[in-house]
C-alpha atoms as a PDB file:
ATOM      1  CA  UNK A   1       0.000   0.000   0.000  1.00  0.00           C
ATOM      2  CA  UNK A   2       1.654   3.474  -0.847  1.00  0.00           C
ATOM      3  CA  UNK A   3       2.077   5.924   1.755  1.00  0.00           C
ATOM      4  CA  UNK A   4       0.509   9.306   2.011  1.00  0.00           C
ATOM      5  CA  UNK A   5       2.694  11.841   2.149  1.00  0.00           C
ATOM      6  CA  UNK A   6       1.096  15.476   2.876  1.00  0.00           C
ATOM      7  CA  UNK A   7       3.727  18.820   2.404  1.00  0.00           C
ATOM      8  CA  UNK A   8       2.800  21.715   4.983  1.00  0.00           C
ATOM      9  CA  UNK A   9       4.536  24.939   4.298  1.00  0.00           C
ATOM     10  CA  UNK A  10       4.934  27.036   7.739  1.00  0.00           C
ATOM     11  CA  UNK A  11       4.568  30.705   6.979  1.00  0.00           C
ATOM     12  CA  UNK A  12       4.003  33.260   9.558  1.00  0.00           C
ATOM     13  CA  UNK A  13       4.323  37.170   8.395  1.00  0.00           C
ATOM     14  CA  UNK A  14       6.540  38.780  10.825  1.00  0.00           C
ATOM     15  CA  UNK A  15       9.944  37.880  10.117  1.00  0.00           C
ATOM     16  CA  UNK A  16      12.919  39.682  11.826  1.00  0.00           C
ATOM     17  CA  UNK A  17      15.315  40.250   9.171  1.00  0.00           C
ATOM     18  CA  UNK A  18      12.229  40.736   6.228  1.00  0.00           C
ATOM     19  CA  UNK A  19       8.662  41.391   7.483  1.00  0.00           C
ATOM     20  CA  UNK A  20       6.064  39.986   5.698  1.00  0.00           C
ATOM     21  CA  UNK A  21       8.878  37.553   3.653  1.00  0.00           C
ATOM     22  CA  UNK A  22       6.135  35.723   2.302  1.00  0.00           C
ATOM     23  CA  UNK A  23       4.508  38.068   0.573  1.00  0.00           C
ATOM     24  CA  UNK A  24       7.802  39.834  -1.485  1.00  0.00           C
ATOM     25  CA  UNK A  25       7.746  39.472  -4.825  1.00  0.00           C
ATOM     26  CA  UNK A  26      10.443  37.250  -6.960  1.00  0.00           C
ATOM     27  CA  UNK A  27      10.140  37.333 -10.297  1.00  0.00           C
ATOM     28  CA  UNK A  28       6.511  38.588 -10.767  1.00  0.00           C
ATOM     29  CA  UNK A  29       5.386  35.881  -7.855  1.00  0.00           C
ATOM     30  CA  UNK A  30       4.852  35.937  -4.143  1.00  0.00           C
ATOM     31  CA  UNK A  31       7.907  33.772  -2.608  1.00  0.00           C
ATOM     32  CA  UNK A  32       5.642  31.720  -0.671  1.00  0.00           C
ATOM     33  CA  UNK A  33       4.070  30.904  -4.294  1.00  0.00           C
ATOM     34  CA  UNK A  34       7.304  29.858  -5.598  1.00  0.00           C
ATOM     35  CA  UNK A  35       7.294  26.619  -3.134  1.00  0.00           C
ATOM     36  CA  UNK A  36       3.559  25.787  -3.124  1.00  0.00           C
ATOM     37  CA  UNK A  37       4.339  24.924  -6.395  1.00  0.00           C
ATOM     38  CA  UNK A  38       6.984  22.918  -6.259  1.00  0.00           C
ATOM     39  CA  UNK A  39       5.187  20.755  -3.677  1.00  0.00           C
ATOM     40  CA  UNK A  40       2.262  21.035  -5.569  1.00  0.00           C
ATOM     41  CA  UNK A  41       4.415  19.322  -8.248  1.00  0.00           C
ATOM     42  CA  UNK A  42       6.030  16.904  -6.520  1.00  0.00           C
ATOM     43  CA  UNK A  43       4.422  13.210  -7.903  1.00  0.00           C
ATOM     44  CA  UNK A  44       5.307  11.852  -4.094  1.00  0.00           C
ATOM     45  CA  UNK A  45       3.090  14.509  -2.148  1.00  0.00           C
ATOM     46  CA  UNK A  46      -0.359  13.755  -2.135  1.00  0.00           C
ATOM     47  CA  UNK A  47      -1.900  17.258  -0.556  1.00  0.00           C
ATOM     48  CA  UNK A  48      -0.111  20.680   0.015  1.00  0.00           C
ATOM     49  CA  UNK A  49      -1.180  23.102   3.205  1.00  0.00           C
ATOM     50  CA  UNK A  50       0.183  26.036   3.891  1.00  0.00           C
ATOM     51  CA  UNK A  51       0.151  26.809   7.860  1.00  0.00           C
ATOM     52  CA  UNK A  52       0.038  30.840   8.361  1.00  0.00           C
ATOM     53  CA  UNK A  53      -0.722  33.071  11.246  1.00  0.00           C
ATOM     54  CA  UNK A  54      -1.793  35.939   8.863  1.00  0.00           C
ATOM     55  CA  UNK A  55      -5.227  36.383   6.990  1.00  0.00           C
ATOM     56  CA  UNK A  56      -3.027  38.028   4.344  1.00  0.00           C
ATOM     57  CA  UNK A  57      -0.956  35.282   3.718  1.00  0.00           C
ATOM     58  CA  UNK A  58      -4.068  32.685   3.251  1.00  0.00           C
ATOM     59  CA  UNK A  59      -5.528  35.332   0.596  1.00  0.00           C
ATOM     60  CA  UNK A  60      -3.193  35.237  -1.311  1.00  0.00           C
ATOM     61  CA  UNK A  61      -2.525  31.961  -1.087  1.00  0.00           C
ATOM     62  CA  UNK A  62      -6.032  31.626  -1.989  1.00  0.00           C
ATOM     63  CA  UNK A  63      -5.555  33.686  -5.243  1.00  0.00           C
ATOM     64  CA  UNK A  64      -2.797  31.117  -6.819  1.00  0.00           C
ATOM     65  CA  UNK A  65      -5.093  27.972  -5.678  1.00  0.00           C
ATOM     66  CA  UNK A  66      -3.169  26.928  -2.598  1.00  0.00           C
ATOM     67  CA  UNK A  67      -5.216  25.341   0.497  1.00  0.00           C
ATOM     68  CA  UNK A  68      -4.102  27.203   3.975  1.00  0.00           C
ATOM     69  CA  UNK A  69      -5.014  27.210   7.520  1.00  0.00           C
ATOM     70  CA  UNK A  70      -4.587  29.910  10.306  1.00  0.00           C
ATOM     71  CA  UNK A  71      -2.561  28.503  13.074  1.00  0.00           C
ATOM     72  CA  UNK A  72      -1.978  29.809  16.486  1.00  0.00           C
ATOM     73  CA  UNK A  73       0.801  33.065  15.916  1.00  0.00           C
ATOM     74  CA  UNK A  74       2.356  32.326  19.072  1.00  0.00           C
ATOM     75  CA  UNK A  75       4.188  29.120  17.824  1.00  0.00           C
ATOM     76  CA  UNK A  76       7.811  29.267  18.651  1.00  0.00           C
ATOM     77  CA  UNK A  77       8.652  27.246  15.423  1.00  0.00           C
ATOM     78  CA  UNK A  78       7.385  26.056  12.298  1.00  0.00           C
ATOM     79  CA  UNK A  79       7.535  22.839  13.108  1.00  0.00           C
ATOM     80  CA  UNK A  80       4.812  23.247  16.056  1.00  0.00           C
ATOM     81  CA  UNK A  81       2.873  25.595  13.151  1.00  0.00           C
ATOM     82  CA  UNK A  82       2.528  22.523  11.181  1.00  0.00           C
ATOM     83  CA  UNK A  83       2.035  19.716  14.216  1.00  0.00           C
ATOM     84  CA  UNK A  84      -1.264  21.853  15.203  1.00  0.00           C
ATOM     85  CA  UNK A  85      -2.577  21.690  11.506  1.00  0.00           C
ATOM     86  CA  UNK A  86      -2.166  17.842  11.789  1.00  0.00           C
ATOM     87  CA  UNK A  87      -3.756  17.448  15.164  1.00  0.00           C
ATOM     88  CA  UNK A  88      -6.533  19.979  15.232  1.00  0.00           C
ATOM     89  CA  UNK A  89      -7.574  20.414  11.552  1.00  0.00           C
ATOM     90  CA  UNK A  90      -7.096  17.062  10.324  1.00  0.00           C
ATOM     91  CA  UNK A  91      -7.543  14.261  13.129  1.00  0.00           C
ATOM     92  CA  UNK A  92      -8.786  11.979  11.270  1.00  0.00           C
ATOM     93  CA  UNK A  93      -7.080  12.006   8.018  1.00  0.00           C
ATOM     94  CA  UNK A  94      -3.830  11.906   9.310  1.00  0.00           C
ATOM     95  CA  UNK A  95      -0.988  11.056   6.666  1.00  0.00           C
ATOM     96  CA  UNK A  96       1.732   8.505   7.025  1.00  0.00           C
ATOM     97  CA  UNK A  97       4.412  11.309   6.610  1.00  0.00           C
ATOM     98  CA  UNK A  98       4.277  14.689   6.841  1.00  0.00           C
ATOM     99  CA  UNK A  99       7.072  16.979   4.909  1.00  0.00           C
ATOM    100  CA  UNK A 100       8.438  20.561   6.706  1.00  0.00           C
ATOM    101  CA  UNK A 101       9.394  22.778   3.640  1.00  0.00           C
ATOM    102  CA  UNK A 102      10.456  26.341   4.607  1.00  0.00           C
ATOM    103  CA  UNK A 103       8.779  29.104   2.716  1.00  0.00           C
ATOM    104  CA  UNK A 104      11.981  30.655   1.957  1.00  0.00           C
ATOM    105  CA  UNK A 105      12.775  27.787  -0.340  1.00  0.00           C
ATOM    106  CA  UNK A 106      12.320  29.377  -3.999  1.00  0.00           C
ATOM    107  CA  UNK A 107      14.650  27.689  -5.746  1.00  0.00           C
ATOM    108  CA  UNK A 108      13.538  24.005  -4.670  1.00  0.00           C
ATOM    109  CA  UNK A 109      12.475  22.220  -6.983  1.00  0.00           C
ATOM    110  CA  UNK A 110       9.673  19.018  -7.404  1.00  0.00           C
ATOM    111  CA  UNK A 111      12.375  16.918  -8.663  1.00  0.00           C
ATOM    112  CA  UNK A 112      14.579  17.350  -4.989  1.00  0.00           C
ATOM    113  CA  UNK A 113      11.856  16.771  -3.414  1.00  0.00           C
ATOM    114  CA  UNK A 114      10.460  13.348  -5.073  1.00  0.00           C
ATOM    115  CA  UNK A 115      14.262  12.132  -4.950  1.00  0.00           C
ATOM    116  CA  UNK A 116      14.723  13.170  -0.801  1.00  0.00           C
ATOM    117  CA  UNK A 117      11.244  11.612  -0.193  1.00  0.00           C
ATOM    118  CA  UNK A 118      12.013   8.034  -1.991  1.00  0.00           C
ATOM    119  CA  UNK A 119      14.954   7.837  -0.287  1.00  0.00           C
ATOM    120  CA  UNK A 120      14.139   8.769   2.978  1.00  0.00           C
ATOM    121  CA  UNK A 121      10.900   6.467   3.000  1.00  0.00           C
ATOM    122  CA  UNK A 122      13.181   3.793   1.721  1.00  0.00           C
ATOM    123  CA  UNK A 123      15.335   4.229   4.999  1.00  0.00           C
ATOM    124  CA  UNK A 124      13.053   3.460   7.475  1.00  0.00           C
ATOM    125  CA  UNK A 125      13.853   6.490   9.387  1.00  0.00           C
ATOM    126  CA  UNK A 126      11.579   8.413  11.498  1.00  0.00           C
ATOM    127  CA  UNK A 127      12.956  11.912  10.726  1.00  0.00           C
ATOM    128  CA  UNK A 128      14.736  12.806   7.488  1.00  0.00           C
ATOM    129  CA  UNK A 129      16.413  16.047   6.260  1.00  0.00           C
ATOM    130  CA  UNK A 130      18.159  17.461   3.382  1.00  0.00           C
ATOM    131  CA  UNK A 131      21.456  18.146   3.183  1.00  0.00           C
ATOM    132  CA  UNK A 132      23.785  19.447   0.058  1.00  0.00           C
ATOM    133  CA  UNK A 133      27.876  20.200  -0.220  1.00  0.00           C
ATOM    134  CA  UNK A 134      28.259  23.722   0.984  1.00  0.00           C
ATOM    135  CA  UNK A 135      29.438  26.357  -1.471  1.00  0.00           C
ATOM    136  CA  UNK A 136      31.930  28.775  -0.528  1.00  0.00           C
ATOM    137  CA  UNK A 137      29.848  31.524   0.476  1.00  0.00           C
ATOM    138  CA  UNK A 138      28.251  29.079   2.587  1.00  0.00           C
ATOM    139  CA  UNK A 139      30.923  28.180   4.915  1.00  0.00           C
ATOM    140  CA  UNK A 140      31.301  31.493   7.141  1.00  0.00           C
ATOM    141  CA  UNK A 141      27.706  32.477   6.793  1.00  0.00           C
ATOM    142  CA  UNK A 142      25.585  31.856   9.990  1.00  0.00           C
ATOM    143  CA  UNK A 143      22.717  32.590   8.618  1.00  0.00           C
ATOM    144  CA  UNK A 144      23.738  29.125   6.518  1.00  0.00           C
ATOM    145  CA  UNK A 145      23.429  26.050   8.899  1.00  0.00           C
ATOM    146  CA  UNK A 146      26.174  23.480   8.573  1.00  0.00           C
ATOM    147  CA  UNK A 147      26.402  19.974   9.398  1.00  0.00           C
ATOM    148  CA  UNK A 148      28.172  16.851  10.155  1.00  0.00           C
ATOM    149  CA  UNK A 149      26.639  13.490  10.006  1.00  0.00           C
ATOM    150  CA  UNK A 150      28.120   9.684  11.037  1.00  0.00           C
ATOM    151  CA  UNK A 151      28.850   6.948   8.766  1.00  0.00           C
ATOM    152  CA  UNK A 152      25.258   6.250   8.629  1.00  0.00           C
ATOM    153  CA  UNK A 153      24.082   9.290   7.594  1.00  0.00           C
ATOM    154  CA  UNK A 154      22.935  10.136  10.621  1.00  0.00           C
ATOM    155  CA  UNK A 155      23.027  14.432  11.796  1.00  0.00           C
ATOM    156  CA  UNK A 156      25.919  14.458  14.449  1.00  0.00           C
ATOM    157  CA  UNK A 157      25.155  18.192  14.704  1.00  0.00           C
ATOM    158  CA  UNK A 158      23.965  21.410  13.697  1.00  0.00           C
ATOM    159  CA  UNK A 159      25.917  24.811  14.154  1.00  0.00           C
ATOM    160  CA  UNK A 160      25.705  28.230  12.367  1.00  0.00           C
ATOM    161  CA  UNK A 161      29.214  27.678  12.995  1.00  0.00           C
ATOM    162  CA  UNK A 162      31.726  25.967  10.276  1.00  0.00           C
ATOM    163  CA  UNK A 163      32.033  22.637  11.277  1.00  0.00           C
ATOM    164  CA  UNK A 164      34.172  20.743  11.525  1.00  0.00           C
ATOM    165  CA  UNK A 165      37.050  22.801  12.606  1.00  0.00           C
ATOM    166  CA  UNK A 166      39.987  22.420  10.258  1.00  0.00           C
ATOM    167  CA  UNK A 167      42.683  22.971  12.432  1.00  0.00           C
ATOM    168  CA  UNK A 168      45.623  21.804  10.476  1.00  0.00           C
ATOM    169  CA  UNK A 169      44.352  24.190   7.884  1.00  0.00           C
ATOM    170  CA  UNK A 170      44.709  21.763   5.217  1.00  0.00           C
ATOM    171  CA  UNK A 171      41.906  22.883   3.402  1.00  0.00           C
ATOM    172  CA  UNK A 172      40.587  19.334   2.690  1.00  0.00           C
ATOM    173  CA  UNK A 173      37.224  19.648   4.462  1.00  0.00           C
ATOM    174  CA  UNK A 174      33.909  18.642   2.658  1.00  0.00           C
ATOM    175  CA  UNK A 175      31.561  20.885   4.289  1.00  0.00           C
ATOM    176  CA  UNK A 176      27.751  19.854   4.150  1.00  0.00           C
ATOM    177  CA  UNK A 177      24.808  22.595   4.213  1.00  0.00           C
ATOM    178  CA  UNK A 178      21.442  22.261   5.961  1.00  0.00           C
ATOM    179  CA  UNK A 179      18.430  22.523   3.924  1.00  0.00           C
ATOM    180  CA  UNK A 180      15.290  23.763   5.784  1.00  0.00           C
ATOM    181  CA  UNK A 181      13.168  21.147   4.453  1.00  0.00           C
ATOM    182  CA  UNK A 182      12.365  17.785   7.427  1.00  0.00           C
ATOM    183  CA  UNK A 183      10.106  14.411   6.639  1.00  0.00           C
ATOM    184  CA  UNK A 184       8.865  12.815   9.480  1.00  0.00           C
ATOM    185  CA  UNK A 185       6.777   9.809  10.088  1.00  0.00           C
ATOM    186  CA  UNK A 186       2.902  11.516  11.482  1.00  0.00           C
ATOM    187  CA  UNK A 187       4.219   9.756  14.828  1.00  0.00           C
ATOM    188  CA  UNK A 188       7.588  11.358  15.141  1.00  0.00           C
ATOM    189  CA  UNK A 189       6.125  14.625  14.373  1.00  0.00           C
ATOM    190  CA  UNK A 190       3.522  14.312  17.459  1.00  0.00           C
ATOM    191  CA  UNK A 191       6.445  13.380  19.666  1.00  0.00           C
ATOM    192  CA  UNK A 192       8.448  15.995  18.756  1.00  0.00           C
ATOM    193  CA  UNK A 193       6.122  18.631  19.718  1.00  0.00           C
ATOM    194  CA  UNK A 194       6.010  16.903  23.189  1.00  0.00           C
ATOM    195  CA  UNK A 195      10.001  17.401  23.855  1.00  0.00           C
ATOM    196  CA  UNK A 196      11.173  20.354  25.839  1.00  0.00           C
ATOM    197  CA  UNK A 197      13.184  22.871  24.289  1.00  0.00           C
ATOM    198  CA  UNK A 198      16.667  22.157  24.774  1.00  0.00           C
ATOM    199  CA  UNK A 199      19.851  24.049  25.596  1.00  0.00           C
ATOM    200  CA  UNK A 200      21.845  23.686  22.558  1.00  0.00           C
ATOM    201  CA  UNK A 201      18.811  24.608  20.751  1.00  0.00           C
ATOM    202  CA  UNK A 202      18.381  27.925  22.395  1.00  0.00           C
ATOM    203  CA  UNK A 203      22.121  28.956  22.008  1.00  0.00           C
ATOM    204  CA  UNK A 204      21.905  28.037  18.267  1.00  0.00           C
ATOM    205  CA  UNK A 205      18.263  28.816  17.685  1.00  0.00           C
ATOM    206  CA  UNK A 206      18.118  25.608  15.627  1.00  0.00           C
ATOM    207  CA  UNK A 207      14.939  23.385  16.629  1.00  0.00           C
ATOM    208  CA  UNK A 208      16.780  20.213  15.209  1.00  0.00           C
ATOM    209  CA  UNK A 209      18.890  20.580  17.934  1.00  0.00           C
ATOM    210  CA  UNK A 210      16.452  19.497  20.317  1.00  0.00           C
ATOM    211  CA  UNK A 211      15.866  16.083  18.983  1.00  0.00           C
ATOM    212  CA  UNK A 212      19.471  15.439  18.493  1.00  0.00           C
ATOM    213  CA  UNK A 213      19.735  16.260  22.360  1.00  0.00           C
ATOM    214  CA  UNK A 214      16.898  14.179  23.343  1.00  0.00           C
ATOM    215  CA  UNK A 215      18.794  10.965  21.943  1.00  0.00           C
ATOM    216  CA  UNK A 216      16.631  11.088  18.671  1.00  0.00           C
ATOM    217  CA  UNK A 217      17.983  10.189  15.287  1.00  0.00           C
ATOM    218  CA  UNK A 218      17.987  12.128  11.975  1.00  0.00           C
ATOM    219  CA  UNK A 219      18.588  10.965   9.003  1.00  0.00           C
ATOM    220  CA  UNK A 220      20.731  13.627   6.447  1.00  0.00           C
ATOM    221  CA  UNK A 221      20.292  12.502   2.513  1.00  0.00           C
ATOM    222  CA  UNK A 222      22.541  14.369   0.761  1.00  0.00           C
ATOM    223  CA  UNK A 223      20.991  15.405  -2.798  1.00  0.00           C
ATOM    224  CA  UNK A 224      23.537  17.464  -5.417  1.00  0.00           C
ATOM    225  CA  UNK A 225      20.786  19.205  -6.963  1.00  0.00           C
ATOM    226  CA  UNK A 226      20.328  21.331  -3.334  1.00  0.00           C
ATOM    227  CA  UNK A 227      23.563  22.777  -3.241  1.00  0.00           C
ATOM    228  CA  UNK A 228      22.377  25.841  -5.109  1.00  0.00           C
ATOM    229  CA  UNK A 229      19.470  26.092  -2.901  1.00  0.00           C
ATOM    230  CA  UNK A 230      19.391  30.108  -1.856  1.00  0.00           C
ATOM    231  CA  UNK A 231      16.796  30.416   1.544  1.00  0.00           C
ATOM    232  CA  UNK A 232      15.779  33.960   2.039  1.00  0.00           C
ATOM    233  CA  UNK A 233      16.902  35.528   4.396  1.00  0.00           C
ATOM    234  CA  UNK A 234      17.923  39.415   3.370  1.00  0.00           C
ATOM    235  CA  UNK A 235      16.902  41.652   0.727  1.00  0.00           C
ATOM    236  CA  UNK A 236      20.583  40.493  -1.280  1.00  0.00           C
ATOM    237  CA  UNK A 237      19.162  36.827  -1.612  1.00  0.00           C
ATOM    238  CA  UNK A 238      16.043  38.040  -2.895  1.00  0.00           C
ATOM    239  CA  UNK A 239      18.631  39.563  -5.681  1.00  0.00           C
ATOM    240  CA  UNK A 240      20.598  36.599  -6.461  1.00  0.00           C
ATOM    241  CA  UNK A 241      17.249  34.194  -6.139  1.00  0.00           C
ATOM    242  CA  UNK A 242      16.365  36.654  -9.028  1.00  0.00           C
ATOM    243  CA  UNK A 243      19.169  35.847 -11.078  1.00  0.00           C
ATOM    244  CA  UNK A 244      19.301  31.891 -10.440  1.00  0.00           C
ATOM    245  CA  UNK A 245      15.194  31.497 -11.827  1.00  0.00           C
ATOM    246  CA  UNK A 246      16.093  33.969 -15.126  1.00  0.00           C
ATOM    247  CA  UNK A 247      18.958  31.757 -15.896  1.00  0.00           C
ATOM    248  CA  UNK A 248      16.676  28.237 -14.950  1.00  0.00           C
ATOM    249  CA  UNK A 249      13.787  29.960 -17.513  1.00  0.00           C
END
């Protein structure tokens, strides 16, 4: 029997670094639109939500065809946003996965996601991320999460920091880059929202953190394709995300 697989796109208006992120135009088209429809696309996702806290957000949304729901704006994280939308909106329906994508995402693409979802359903794993090689400008960006997994594949940790440290300076290092996007089994995704924040979490202000510290695995696929992957974060990626789709049309 195949598995159900729903995408739920967290997107709440007021962002530090670029209120109302959602909402700013890229290339003629809201950035939230610009990942709706590449879940939308995506022949392994079977229904696309996207969980605001602003009527503004579901109108538009509502203009290019997307299904939202208003969630609770005092949600620390986006992965609580989209762990009410399961639970309250949609007991009884409940999916066997549910997929995390950030709606900062507007260069990901259907194809990434249908190639992280076979392969993370294939694992087994309860909780499943993307992660990519790390381009230069990457590396000493904190804004740009890095990672380092085990021989498994499995997240070791999470920093805004470069990890590992290089401290021969040989200059050998394959760094690896965090991509906002997380599958979870429904299950994991209902325990997670029972674990207490956690300390590394807070001094990082990554939410991954506090599975990793609550003994819980993750399981990093690394896909090529996500290395050029630009999240928006400032009004210069909105520039360069600009440039990368008029060079993909």
């Amino acid at each position: 029997m195949k598995k159900t697989i729903w995408a739920l796109i967290p997107a709440r208006f007021g962002s530090t670094r670029l209120p109302g992120k959602p909402l700013r135009i890229i290339a003629e088209k809201p950035l939230i639109q610009w990942v709706w429809e590449a879940a939308d696309g995506s022949k392994s996702i079977s229904r696309t939500i996207i969980a605001t806290d602003d009527e503004r957000i579901a109108a538009i949304a509502a203009e290019f065809g997307a299904e939202s729901v208003m969630t609770d704006p005092k949600h620390a994280s986006g992965t609580d946003r989209i762990a009410e939308v399961i639970m309250n909106t949609y007991p009884a329906e409940r999916p066997d996965y549910v997929v995390n994508i950030q709606g900062d995402e507007p260069l990901l693409t259907a194809g990434i996601l249908d190639e992280f979802l076979d392969r993370f359903v294939d694992s087994g794993q309860s909780i499943g991320t993307i992660i990519a090689p790390a381009q230069r400008r990457d590396i000493d960006d904190p804004s740009k999460v890095k990672v380092v997994v085990d021989r498994h594949g499995d997240a070791i940790f999470f920093s805004r920091s470069k990890i590992p440290f290089d401290r021969d300076g040989k200059g050998n290092v394959d760094y690896l880059k965090h991509v906002g996007i997380y599958a979870f089994k429904t299950h994991a995704l209902m325990d997670f929202t029972k674990l207490e924040p956690t300390p590394l979490e807070r001094i990082e202000k990554l939410e991954q953190l506090r599975v990793l510290e609550h003994g819980r695995t993750i399981r990093c696929i690394e896909i090529e394709a996500a290395a050029g992957l630009i999240g928006v974060d400032t009004e210069a990626d909105i520039v360069e995300v600009e440039s990368a789709l008029s060079k993909r049309n």
